[in-house]
C-alpha atoms as a PDB file:
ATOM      1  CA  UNK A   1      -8.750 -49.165 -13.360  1.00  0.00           C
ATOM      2  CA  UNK A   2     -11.161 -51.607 -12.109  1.00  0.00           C
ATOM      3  CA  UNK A   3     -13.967 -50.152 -12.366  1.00  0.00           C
ATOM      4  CA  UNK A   4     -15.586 -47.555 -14.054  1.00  0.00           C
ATOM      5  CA  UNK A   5     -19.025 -45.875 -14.367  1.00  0.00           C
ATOM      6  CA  UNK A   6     -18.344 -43.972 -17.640  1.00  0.00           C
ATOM      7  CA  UNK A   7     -20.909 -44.915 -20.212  1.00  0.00           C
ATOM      8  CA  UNK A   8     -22.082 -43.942 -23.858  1.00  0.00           C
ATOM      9  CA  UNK A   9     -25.665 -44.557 -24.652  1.00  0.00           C
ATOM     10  CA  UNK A  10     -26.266 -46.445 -27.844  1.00  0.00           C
ATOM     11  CA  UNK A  11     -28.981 -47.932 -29.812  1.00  0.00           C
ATOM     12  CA  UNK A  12     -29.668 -51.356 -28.260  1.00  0.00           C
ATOM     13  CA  UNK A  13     -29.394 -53.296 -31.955  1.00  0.00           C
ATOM     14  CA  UNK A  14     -25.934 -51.687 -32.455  1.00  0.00           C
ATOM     15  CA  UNK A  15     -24.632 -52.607 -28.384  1.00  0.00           C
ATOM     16  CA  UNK A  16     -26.026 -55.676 -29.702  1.00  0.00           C
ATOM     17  CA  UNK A  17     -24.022 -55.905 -33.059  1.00  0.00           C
ATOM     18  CA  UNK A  18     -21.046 -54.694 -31.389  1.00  0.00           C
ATOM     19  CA  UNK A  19     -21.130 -57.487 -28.883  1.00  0.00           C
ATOM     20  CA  UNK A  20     -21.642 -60.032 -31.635  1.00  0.00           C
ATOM     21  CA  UNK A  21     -18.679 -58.670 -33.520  1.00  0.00           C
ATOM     22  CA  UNK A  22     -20.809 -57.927 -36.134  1.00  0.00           C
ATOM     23  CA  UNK A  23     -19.767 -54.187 -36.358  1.00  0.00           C
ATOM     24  CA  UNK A  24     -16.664 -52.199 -34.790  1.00  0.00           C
ATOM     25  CA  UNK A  25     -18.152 -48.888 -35.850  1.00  0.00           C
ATOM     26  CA  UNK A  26     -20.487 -45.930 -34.677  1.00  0.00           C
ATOM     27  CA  UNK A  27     -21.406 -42.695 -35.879  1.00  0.00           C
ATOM     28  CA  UNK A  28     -21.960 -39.879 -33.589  1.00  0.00           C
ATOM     29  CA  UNK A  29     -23.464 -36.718 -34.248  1.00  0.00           C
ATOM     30  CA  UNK A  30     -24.393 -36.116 -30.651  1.00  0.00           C
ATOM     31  CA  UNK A  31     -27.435 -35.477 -28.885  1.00  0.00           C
ATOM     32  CA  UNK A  32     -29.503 -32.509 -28.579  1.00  0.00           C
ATOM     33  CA  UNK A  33     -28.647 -32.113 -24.932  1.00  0.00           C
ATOM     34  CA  UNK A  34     -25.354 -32.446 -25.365  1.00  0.00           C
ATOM     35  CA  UNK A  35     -22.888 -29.699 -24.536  1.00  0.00           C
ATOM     36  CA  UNK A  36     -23.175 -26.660 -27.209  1.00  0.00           C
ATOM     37  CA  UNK A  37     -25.593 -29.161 -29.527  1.00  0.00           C
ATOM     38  CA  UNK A  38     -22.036 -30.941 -30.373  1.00  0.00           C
ATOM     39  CA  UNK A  39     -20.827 -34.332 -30.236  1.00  0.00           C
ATOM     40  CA  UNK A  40     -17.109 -34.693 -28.589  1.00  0.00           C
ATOM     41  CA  UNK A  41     -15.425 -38.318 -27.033  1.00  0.00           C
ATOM     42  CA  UNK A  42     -15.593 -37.207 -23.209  1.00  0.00           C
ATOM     43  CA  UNK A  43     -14.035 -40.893 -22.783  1.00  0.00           C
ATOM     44  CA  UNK A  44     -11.901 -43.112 -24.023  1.00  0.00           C
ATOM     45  CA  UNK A  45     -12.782 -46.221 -22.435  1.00  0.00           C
ATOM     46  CA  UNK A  46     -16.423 -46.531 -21.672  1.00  0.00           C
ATOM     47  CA  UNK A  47     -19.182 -49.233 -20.486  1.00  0.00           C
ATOM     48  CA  UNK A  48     -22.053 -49.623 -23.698  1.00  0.00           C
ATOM     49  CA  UNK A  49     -25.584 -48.591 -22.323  1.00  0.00           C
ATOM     50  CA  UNK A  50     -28.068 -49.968 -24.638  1.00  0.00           C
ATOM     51  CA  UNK A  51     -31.224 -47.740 -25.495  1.00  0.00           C
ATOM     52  CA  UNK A  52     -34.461 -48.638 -26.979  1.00  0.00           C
ATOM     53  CA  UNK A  53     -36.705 -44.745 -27.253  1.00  0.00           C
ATOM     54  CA  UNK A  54     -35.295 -43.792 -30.647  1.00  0.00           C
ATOM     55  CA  UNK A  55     -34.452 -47.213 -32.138  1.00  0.00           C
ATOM     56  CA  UNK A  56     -36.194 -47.483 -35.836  1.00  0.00           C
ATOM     57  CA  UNK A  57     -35.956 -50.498 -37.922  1.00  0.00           C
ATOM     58  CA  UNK A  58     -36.877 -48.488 -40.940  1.00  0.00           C
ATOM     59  CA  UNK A  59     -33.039 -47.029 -40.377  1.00  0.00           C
ATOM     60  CA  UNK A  60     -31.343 -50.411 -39.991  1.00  0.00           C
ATOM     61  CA  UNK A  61     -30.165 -52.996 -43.230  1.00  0.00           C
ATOM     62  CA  UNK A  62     -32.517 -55.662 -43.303  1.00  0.00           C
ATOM     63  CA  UNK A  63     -30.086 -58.262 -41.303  1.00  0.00           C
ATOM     64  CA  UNK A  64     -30.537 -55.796 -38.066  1.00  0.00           C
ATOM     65  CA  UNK A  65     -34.249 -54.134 -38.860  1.00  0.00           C
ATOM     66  CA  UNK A  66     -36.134 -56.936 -36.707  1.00  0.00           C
ATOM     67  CA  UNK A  67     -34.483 -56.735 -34.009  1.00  0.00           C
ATOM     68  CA  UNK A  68     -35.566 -53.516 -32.567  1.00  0.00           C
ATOM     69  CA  UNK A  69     -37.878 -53.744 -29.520  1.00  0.00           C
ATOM     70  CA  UNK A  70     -40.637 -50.767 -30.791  1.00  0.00           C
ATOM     71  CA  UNK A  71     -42.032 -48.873 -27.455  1.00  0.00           C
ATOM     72  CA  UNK A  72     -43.458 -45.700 -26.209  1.00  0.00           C
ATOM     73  CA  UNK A  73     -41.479 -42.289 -25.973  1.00  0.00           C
ATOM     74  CA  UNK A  74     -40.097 -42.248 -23.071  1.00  0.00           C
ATOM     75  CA  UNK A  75     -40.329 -45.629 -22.050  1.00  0.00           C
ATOM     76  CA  UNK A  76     -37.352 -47.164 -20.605  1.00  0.00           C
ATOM     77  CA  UNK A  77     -36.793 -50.561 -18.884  1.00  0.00           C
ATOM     78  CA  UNK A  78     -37.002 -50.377 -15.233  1.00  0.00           C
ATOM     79  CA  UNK A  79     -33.614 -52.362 -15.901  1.00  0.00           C
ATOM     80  CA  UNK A  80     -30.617 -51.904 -17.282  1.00  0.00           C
ATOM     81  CA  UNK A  81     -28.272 -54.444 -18.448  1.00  0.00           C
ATOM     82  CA  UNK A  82     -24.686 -53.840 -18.892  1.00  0.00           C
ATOM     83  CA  UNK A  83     -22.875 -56.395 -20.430  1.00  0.00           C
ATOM     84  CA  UNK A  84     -20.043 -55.209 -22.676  1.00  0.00           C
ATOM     85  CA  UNK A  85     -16.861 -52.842 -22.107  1.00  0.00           C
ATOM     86  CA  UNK A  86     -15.346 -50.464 -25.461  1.00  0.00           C
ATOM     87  CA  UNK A  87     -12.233 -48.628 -26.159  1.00  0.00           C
ATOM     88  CA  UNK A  88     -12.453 -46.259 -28.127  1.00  0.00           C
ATOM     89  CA  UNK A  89      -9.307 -46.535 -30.423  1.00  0.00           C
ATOM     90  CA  UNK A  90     -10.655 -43.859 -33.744  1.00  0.00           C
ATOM     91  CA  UNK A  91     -11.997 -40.783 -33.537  1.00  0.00           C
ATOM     92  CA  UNK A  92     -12.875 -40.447 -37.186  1.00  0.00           C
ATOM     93  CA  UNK A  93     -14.275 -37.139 -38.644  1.00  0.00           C
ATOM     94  CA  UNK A  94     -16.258 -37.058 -41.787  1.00  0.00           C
ATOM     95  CA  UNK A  95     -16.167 -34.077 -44.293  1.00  0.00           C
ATOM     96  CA  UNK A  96     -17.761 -35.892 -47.342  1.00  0.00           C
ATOM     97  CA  UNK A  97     -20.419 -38.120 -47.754  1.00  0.00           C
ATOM     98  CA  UNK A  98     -18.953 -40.350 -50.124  1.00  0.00           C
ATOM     99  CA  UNK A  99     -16.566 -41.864 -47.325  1.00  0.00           C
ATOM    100  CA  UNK A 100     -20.062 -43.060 -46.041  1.00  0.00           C
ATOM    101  CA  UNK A 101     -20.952 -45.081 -48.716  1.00  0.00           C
ATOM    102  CA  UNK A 102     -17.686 -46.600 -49.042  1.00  0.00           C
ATOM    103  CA  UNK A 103     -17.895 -47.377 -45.508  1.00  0.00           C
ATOM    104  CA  UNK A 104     -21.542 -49.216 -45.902  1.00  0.00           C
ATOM    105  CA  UNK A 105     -20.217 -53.048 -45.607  1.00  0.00           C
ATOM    106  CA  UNK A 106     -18.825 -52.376 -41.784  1.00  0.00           C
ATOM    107  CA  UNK A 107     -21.669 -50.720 -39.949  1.00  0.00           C
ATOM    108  CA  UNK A 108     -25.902 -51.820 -39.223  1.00  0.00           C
ATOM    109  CA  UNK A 109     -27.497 -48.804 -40.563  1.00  0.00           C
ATOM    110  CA  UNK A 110     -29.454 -48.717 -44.178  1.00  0.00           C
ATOM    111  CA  UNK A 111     -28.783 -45.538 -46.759  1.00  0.00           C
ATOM    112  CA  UNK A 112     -31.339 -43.553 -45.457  1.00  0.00           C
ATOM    113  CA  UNK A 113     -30.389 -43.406 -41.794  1.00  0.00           C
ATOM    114  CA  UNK A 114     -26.383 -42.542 -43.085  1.00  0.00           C
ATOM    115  CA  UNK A 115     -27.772 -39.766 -45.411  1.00  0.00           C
ATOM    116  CA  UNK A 116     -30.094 -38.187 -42.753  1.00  0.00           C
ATOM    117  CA  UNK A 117     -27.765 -38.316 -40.465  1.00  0.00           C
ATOM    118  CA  UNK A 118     -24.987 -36.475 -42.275  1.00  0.00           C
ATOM    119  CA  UNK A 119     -27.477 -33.599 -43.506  1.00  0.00           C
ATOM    120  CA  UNK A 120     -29.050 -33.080 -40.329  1.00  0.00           C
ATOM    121  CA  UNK A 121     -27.699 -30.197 -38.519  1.00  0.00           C
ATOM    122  CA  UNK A 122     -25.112 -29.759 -41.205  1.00  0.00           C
ATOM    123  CA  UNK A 123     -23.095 -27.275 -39.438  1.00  0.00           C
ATOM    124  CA  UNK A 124     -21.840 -30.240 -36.845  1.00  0.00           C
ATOM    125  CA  UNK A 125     -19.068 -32.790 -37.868  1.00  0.00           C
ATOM    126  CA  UNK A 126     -20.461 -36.583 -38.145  1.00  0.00           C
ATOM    127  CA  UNK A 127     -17.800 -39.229 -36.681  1.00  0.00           C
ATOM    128  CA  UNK A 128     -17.048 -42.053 -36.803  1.00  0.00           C
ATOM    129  CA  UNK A 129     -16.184 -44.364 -33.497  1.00  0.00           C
ATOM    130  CA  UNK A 130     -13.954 -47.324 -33.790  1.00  0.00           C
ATOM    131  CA  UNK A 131     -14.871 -49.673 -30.760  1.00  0.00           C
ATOM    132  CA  UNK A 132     -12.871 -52.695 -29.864  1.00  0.00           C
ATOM    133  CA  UNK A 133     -15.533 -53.998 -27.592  1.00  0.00           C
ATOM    134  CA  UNK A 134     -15.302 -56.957 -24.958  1.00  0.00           C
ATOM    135  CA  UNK A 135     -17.653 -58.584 -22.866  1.00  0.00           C
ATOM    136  CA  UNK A 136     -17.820 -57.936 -19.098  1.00  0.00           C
ATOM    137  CA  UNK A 137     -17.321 -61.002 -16.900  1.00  0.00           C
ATOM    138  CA  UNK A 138     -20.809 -61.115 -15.804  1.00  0.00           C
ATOM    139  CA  UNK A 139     -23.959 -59.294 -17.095  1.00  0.00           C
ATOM    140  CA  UNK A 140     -24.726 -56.704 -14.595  1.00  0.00           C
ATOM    141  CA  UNK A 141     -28.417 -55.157 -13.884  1.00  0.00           C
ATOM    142  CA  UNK A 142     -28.271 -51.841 -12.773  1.00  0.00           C
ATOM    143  CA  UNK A 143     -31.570 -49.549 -12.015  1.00  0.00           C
ATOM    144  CA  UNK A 144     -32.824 -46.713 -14.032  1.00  0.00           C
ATOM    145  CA  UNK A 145     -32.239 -43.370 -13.178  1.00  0.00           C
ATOM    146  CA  UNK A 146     -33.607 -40.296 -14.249  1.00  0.00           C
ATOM    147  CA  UNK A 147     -30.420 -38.662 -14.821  1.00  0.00           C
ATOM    148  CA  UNK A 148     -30.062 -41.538 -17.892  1.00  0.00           C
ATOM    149  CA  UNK A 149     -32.700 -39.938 -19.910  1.00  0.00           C
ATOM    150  CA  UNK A 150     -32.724 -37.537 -22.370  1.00  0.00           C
ATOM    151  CA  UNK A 151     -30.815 -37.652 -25.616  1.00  0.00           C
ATOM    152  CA  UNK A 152     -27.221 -37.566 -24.967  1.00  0.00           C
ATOM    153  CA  UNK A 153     -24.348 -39.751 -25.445  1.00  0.00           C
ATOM    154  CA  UNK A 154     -22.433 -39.717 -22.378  1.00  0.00           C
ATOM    155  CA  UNK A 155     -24.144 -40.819 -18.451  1.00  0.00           C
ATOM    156  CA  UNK A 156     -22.106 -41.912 -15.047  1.00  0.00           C
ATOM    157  CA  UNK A 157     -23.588 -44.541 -14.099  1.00  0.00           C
ATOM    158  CA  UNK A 158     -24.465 -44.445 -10.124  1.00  0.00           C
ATOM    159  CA  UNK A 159     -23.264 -47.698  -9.565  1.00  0.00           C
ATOM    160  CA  UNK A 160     -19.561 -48.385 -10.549  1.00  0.00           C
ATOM    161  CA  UNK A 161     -18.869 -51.601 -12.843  1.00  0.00           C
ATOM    162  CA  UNK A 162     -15.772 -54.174 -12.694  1.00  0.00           C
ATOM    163  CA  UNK A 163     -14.112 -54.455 -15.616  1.00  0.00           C
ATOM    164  CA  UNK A 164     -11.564 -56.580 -14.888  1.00  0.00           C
ATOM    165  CA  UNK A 165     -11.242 -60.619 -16.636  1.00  0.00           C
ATOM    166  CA  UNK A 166     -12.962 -58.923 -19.813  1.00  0.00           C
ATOM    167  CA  UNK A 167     -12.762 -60.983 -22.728  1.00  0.00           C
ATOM    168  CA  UNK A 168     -12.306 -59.292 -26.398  1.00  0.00           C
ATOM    169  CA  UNK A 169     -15.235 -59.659 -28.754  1.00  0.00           C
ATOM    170  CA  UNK A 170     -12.702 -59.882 -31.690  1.00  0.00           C
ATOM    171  CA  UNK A 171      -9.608 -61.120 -31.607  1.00  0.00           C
ATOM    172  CA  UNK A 172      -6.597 -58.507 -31.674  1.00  0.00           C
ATOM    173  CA  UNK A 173      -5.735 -59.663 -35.562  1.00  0.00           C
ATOM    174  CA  UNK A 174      -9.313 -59.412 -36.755  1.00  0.00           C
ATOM    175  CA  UNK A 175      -9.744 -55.819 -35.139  1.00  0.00           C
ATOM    176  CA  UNK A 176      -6.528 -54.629 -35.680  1.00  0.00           C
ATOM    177  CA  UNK A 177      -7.272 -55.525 -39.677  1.00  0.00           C
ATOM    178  CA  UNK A 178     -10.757 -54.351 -39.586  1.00  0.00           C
ATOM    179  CA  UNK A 179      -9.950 -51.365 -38.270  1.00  0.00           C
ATOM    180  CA  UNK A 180      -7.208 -50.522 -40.751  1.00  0.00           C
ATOM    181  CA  UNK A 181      -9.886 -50.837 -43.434  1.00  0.00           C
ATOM    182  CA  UNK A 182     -11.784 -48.221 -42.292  1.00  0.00           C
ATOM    183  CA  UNK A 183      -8.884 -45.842 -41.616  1.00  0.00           C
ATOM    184  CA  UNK A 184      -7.241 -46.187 -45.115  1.00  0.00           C
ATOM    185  CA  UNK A 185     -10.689 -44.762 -46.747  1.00  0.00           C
ATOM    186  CA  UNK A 186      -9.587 -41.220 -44.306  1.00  0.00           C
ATOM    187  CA  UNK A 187      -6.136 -41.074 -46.008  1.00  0.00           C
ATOM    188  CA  UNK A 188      -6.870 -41.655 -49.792  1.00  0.00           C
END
């Protein structure tokens, strides 16, 4: 594959803190127009489209809270930049909460944001993504569409992406370990 145009929407802070290596993790819920109100991975191997509607810094640890660009509902660059490439390599389901806080040190969210989201809609599964995440070889601009909106995880972009000459955020040790971490908490 050399290109792609598979995409998963995501806070711009986190896209942000995944590209920095600063988290490998995401938790996913899904979006209210997603397919039957619940989340599932539709891909494996996916571009990171960086979203600014529903960021809150209130929701974020300190580290991450000032770096949220605040705007409008509904307001969405007339932009897009796509700069970074992820594999999804866990699927990680969560049936009790206390996994969450053991899990606080490796992702950008505060308390508050990880408790609301695992009581809201408490019938749906949270999960956790493991991302290994690399940069593209050039930051590419794309146009927004219409069909981007709305609050769901996955888009097709209308323009396909190279991904080839991608270079890893994290180096295959560091995720490899990092990952690992995480996983062991699911098998205690």
């Amino acid at each position: 594959m050399e290109t792609t145009t598979a995409a998963l929407k995501e806070w711009n802070v986190a896209v942000n803190a995944l590209e920095n290596g600063n988290t490998i993790m995401l938790l996913r819920k899904g979006g209210i127009r997603e397919q039957g109100g619940n989340f599932t991975v539709a891909h494996q191997q996916i571009l990171l489209y960086p979203t600014f509607e529903h960021q809150q810094s209130n929701l974020l640890k300190s580290k991450y809270a000032n770096q949220v660009q605040i705007v409008d509902s509904g307001w969405h660059p007339e932009k897009i930049k796509i700069s970074s490439f992820a594999e999804i390599t866990n699927v990680l389901p969560v049936t009790d909460k206390s996994i969450l806080n053991k899990l606080f040190f490796y992702h950008i969210w505060n308390e508050k944001f990880v408790s609301d989201r695992f009581n809201w809609k408490p019938q749906q599964r949270l999960y956790i993504l493991l991302l290994r995440t690399y940069k593209l070889s050039q930051v590419y601009e794309i146009f927004y569409r219409p069909e981007y909106s709305g609050c769901r995880s996955w888009i097709e972009l209308a323009t396909p992406i190279n991904i080839t000459d991608l270079v890893p955020v994290l180096n295959d040790d560091t995720y490899r370990s990092l990952s690992s971490e995480i996983c062991q908490f699911f098998t205690e």
